[in-house]
N, C-alpha and C. Protein backbone atom coordinates (compact mmCIF):
# COMPACT_ATOMS: atom_id res chain seq x y z
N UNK A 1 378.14 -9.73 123.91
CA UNK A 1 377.07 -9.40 124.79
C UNK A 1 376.03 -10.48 124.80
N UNK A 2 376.07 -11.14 123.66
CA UNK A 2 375.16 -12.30 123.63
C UNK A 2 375.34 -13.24 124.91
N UNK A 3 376.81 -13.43 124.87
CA UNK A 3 377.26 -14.78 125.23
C UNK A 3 376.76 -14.62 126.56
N UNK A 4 376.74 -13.59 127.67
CA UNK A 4 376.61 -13.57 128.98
C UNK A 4 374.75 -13.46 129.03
N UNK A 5 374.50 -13.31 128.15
CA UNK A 5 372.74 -13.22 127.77
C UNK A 5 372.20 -14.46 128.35
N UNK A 6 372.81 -15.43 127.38
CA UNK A 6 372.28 -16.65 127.21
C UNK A 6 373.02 -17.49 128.67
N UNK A 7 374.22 -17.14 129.06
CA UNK A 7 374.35 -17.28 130.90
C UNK A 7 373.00 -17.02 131.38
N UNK A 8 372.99 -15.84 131.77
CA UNK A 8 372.17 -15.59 132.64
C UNK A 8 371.05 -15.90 132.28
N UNK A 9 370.32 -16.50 131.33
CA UNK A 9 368.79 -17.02 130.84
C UNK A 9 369.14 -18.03 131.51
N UNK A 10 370.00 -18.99 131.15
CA UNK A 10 370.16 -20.18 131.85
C UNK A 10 370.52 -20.10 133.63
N UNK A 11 371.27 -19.38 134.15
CA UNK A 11 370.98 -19.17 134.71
C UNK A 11 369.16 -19.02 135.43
N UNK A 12 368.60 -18.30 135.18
CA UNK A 12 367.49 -18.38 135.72
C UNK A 12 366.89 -18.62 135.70
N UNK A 13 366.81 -19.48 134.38
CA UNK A 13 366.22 -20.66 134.24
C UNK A 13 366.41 -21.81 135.10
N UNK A 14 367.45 -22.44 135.51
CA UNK A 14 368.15 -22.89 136.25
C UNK A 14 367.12 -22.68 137.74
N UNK A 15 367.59 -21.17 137.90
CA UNK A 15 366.97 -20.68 139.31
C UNK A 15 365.45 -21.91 139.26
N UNK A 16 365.04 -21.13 138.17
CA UNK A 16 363.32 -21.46 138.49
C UNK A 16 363.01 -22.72 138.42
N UNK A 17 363.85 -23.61 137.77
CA UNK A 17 363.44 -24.95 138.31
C UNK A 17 364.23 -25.30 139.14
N UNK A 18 365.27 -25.69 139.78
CA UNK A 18 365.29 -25.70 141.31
C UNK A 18 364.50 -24.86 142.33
N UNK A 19 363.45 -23.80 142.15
CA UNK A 19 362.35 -23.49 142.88
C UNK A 19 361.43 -24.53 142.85
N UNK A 20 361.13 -24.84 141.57
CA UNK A 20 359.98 -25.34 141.24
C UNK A 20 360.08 -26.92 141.94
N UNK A 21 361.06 -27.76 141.74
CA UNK A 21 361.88 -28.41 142.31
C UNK A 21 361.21 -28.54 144.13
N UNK A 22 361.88 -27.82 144.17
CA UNK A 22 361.43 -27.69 145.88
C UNK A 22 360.62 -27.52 146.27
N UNK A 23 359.47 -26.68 145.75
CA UNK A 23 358.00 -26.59 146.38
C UNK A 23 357.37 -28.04 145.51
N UNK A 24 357.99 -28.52 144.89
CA UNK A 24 357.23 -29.86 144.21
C UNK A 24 357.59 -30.94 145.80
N UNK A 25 358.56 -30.90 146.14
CA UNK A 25 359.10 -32.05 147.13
C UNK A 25 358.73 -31.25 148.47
N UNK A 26 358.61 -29.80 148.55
CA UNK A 26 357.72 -29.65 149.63
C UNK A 26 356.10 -29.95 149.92
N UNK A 27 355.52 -29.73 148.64
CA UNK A 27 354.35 -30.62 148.32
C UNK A 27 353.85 -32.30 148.85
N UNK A 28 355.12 -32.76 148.45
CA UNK A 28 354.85 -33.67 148.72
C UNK A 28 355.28 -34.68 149.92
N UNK A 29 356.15 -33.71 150.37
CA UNK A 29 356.25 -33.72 152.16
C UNK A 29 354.92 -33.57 152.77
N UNK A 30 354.30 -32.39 152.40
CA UNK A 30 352.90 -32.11 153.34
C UNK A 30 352.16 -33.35 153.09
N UNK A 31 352.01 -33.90 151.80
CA UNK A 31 351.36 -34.98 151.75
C UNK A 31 351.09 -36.34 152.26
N UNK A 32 353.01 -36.21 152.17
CA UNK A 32 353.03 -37.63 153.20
C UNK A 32 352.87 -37.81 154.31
N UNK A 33 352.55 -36.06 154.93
CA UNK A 33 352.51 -35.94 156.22
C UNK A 33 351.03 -36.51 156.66
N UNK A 34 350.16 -35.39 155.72
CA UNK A 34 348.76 -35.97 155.66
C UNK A 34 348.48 -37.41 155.26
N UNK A 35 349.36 -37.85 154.76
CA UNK A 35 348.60 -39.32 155.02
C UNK A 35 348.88 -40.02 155.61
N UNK A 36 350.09 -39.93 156.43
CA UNK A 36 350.41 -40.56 157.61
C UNK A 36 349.48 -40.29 158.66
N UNK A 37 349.14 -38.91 158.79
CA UNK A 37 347.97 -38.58 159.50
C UNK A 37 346.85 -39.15 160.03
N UNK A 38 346.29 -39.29 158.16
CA UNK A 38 344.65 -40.10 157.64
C UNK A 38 345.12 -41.61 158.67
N UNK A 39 346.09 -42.45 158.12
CA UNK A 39 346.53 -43.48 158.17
C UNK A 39 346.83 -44.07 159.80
N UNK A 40 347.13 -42.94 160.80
CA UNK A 40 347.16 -43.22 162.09
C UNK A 40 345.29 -43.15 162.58
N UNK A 41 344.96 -41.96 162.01
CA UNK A 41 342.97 -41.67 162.41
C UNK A 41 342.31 -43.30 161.73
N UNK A 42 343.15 -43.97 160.66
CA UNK A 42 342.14 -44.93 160.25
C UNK A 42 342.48 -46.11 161.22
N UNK A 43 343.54 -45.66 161.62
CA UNK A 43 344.04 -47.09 162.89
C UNK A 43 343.37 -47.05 164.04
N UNK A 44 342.92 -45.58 164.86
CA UNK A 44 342.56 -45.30 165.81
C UNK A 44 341.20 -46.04 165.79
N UNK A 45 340.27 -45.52 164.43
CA UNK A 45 338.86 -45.86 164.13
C UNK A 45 339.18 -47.48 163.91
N UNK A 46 339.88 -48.34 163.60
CA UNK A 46 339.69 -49.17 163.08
C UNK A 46 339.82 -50.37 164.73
N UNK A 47 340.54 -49.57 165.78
CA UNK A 47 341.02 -50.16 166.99
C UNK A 47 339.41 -49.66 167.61
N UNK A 48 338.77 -48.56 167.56
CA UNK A 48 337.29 -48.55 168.11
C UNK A 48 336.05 -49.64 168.07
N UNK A 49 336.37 -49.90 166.68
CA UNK A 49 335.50 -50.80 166.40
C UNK A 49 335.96 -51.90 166.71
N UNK A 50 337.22 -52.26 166.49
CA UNK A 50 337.62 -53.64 167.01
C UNK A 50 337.04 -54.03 168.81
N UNK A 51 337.02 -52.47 169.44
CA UNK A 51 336.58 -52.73 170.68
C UNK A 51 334.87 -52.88 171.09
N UNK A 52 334.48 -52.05 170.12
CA UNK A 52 332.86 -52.43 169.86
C UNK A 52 332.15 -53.59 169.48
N UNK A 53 333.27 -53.96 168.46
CA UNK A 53 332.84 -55.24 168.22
C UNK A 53 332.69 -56.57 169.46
N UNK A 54 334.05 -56.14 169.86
CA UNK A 54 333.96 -57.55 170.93
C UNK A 54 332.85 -56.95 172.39
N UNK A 55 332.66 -55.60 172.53
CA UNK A 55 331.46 -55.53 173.69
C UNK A 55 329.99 -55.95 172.92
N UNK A 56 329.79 -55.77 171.96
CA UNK A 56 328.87 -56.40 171.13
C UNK A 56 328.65 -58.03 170.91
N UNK A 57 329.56 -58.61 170.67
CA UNK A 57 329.55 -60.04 170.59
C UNK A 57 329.46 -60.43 172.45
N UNK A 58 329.59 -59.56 173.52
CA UNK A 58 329.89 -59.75 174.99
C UNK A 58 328.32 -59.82 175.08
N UNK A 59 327.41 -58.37 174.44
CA UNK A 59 325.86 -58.59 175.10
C UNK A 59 325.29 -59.58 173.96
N UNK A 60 325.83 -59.96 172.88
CA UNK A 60 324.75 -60.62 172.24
C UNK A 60 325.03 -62.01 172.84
N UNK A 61 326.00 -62.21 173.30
CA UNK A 61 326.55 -63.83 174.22
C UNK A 61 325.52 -64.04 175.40
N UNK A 62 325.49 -62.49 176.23
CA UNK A 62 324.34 -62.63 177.90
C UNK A 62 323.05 -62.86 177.21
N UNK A 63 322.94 -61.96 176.32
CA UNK A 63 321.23 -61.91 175.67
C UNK A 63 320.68 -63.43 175.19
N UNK A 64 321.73 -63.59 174.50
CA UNK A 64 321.20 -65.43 174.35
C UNK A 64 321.25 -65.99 175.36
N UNK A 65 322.20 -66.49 176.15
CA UNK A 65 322.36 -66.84 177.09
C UNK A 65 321.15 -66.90 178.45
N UNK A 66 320.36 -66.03 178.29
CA UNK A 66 319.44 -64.91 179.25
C UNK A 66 317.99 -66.10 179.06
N UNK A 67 317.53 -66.70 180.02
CA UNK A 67 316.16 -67.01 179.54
C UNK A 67 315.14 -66.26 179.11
N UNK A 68 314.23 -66.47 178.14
CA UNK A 68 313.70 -65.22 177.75
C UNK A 68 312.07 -66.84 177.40
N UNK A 69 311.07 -65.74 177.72
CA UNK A 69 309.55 -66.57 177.22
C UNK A 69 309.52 -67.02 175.55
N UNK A 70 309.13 -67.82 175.31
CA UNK A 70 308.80 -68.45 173.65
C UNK A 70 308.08 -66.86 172.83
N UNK A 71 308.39 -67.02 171.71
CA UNK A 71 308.00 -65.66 171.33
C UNK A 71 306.28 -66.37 170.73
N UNK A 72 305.58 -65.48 171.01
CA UNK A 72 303.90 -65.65 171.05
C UNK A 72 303.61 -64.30 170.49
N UNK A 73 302.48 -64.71 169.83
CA UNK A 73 301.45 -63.06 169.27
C UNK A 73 301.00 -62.46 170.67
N UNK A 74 300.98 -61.21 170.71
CA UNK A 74 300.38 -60.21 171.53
C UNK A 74 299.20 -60.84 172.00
N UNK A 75 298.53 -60.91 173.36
CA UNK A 75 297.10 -61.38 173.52
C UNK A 75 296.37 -59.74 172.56
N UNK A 76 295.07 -60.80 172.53
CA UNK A 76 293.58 -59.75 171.89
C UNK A 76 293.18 -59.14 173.15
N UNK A 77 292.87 -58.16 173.40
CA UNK A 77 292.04 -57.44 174.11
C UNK A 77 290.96 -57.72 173.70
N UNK A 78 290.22 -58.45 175.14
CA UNK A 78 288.83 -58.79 175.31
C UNK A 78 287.94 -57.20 174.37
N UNK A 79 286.77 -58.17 173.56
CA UNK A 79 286.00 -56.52 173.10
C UNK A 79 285.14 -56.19 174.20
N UNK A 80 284.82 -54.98 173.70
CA UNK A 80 284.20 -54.15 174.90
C UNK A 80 282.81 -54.17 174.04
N UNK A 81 281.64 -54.19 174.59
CA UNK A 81 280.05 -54.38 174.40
C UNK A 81 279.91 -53.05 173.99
N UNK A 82 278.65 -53.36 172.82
CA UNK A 82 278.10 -51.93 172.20
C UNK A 82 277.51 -51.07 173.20
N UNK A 83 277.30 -49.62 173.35
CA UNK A 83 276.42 -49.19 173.83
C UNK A 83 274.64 -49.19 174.22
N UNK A 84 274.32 -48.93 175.40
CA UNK A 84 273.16 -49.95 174.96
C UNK A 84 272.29 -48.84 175.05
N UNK A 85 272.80 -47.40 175.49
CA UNK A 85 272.10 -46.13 175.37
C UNK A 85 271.07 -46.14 174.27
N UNK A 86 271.57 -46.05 172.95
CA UNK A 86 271.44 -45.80 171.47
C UNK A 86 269.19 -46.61 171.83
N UNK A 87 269.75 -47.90 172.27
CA UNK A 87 268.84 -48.98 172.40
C UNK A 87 267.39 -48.59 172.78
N UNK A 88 268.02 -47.85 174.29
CA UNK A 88 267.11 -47.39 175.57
C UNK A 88 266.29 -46.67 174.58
N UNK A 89 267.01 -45.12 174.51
CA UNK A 89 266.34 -44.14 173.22
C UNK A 89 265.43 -44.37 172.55
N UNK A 90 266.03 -45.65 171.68
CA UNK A 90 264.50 -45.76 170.42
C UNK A 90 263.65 -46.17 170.88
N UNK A 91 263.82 -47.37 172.05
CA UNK A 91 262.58 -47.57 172.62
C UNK A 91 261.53 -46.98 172.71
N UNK A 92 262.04 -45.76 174.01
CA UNK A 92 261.38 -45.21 174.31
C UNK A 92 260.51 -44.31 173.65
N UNK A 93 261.22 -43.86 172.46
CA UNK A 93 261.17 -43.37 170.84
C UNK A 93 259.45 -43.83 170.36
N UNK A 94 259.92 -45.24 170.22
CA UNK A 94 258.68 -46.14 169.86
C UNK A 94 257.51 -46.00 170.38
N UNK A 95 257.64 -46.98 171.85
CA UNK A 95 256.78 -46.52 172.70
C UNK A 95 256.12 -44.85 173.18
N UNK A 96 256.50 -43.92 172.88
CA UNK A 96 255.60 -42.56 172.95
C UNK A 96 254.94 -42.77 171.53
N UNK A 97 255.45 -42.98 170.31
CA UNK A 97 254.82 -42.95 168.92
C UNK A 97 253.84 -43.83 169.02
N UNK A 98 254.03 -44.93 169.63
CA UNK A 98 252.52 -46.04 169.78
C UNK A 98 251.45 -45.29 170.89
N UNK A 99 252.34 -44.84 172.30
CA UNK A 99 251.25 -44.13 173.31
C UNK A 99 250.08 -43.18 171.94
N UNK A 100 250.91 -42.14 171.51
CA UNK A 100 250.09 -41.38 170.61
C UNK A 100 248.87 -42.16 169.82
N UNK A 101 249.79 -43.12 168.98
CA UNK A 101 249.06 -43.65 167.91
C UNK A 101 247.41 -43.93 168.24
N UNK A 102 247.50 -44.88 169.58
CA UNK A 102 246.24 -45.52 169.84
C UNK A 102 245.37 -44.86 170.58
N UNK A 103 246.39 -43.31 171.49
CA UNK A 103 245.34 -42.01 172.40
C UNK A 103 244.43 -41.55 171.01
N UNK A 104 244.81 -41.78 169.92
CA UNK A 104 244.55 -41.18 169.06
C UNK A 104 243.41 -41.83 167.81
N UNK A 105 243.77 -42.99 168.16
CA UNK A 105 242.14 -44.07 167.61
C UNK A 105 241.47 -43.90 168.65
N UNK A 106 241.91 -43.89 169.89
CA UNK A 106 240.40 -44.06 170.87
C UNK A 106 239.53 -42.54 170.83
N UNK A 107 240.22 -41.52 171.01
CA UNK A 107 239.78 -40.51 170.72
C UNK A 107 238.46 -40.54 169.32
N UNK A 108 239.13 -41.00 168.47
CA UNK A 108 238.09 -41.22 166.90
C UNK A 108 237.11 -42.22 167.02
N UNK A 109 237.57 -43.16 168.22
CA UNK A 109 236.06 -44.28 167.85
C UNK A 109 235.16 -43.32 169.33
N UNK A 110 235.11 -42.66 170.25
CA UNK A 110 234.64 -42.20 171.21
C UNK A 110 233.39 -40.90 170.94
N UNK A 111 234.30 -40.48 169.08
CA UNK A 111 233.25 -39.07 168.99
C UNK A 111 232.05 -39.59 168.62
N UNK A 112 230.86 -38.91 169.26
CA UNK A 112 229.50 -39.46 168.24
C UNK A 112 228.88 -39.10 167.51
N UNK A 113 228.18 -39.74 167.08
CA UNK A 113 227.67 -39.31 165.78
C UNK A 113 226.78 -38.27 165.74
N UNK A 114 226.34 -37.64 164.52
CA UNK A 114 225.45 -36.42 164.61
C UNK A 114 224.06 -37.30 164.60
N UNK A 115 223.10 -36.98 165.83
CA UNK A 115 221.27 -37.21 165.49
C UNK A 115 220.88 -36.67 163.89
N UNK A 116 220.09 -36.75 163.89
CA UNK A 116 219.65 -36.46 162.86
C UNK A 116 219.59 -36.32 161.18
N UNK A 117 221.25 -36.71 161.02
CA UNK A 117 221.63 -37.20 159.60
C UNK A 117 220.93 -38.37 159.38
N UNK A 118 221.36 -38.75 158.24
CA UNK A 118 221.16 -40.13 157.58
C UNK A 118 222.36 -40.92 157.53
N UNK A 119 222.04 -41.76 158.26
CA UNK A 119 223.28 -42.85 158.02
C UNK A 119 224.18 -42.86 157.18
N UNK A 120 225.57 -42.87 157.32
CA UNK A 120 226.74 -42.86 156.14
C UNK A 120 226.44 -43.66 155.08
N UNK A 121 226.55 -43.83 153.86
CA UNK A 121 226.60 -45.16 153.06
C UNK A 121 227.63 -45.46 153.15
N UNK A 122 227.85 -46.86 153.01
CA UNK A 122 228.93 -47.86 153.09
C UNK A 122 230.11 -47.52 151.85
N UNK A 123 231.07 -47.50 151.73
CA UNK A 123 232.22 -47.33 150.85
C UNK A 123 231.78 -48.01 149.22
N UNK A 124 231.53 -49.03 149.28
CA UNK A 124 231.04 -49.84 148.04
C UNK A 124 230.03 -49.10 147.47
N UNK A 125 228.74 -48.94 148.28
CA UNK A 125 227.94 -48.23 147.50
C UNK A 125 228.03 -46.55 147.23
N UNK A 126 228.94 -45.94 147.77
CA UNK A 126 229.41 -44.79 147.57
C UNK A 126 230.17 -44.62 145.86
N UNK A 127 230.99 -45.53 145.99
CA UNK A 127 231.58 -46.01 144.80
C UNK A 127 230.95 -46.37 143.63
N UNK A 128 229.91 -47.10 143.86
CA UNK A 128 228.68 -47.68 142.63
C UNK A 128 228.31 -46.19 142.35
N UNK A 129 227.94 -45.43 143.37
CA UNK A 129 227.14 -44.43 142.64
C UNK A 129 228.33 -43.48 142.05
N UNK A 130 229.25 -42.99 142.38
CA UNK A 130 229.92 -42.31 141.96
C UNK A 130 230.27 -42.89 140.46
N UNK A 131 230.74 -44.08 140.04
CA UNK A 131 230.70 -44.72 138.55
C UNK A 131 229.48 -44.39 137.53
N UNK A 132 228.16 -44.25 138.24
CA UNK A 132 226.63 -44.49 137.76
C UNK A 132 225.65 -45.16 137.83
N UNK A 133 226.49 -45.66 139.18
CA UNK A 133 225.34 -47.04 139.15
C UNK A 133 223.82 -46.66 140.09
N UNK A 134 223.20 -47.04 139.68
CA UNK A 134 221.58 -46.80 140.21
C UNK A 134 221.75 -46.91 141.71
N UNK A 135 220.91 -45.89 142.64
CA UNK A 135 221.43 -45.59 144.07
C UNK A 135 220.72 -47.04 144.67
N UNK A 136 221.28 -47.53 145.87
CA UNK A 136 220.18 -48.71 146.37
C UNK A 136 218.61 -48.02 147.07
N UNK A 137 217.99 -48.93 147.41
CA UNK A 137 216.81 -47.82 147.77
C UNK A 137 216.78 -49.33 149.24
């Protein structure tokens, strides 16, 4: 009973690697398929560019070719003048602060004096006396 045991182990043993066998070489059918694949897409891409290239070397040939002006810096834009508003303003600014200033001395030299006081004393001798010094007579 042994003997047909060890048949049939081998046996299916057998089986399973001739499975294994075949999905290994079907494996690698798909593979070669895919890279025959890759290998036609890298020809296609590689024939694109070959055609890009030469329309590329076609405009960079006209472009030179092409008269074109000396290359120069950008002109400056002329400047444009300050505002002269700002100017007008203070002027006028000024001039009302001076109108005031001097409506405003004439006013003070125009008031008169009171009758009947005694004359202001002069600043100096205001000062002497305020220190101690003997009044003038």
């Amino acid at each position: 009973m042994k003997r047909w045991l060890y048949a049939l182990l081998a046996l299916v043993l057998l089986v399973l690697l001739g499975w294994a066998g075949y999905e290994a070489y079907a494996s690698y059918r798909d593979l070669a398929a895919r890279v025959a694949l890759l290998e036609a897409q890298v020809q296609a891409h590689e024939e694109a560019l070959k055609g890009l290239a030469d329309r590329l070397s076609r405009v960079e040939g006209e472009v030179f070719k092409a008269p074109s002006p000396p290359l120069s810096l950008p002109e400056v834009p002329a400047p444009q003048g300050a505002p002269s508003w700002p100017y007008v303003v203070g002027l006028l600014v000024v001039l009302a602060l001076l109108y005031l200033v001097f409506r405003l001395l004439r006013q003070g030299a125009r008031k008169p004096e009171k009758t009947g006081e005694a004359p202001s004393q002069g600043l100096e001798e205001a000062r002497m006396e305020e220190e101690g010094g003997p009044p003038r007579s």
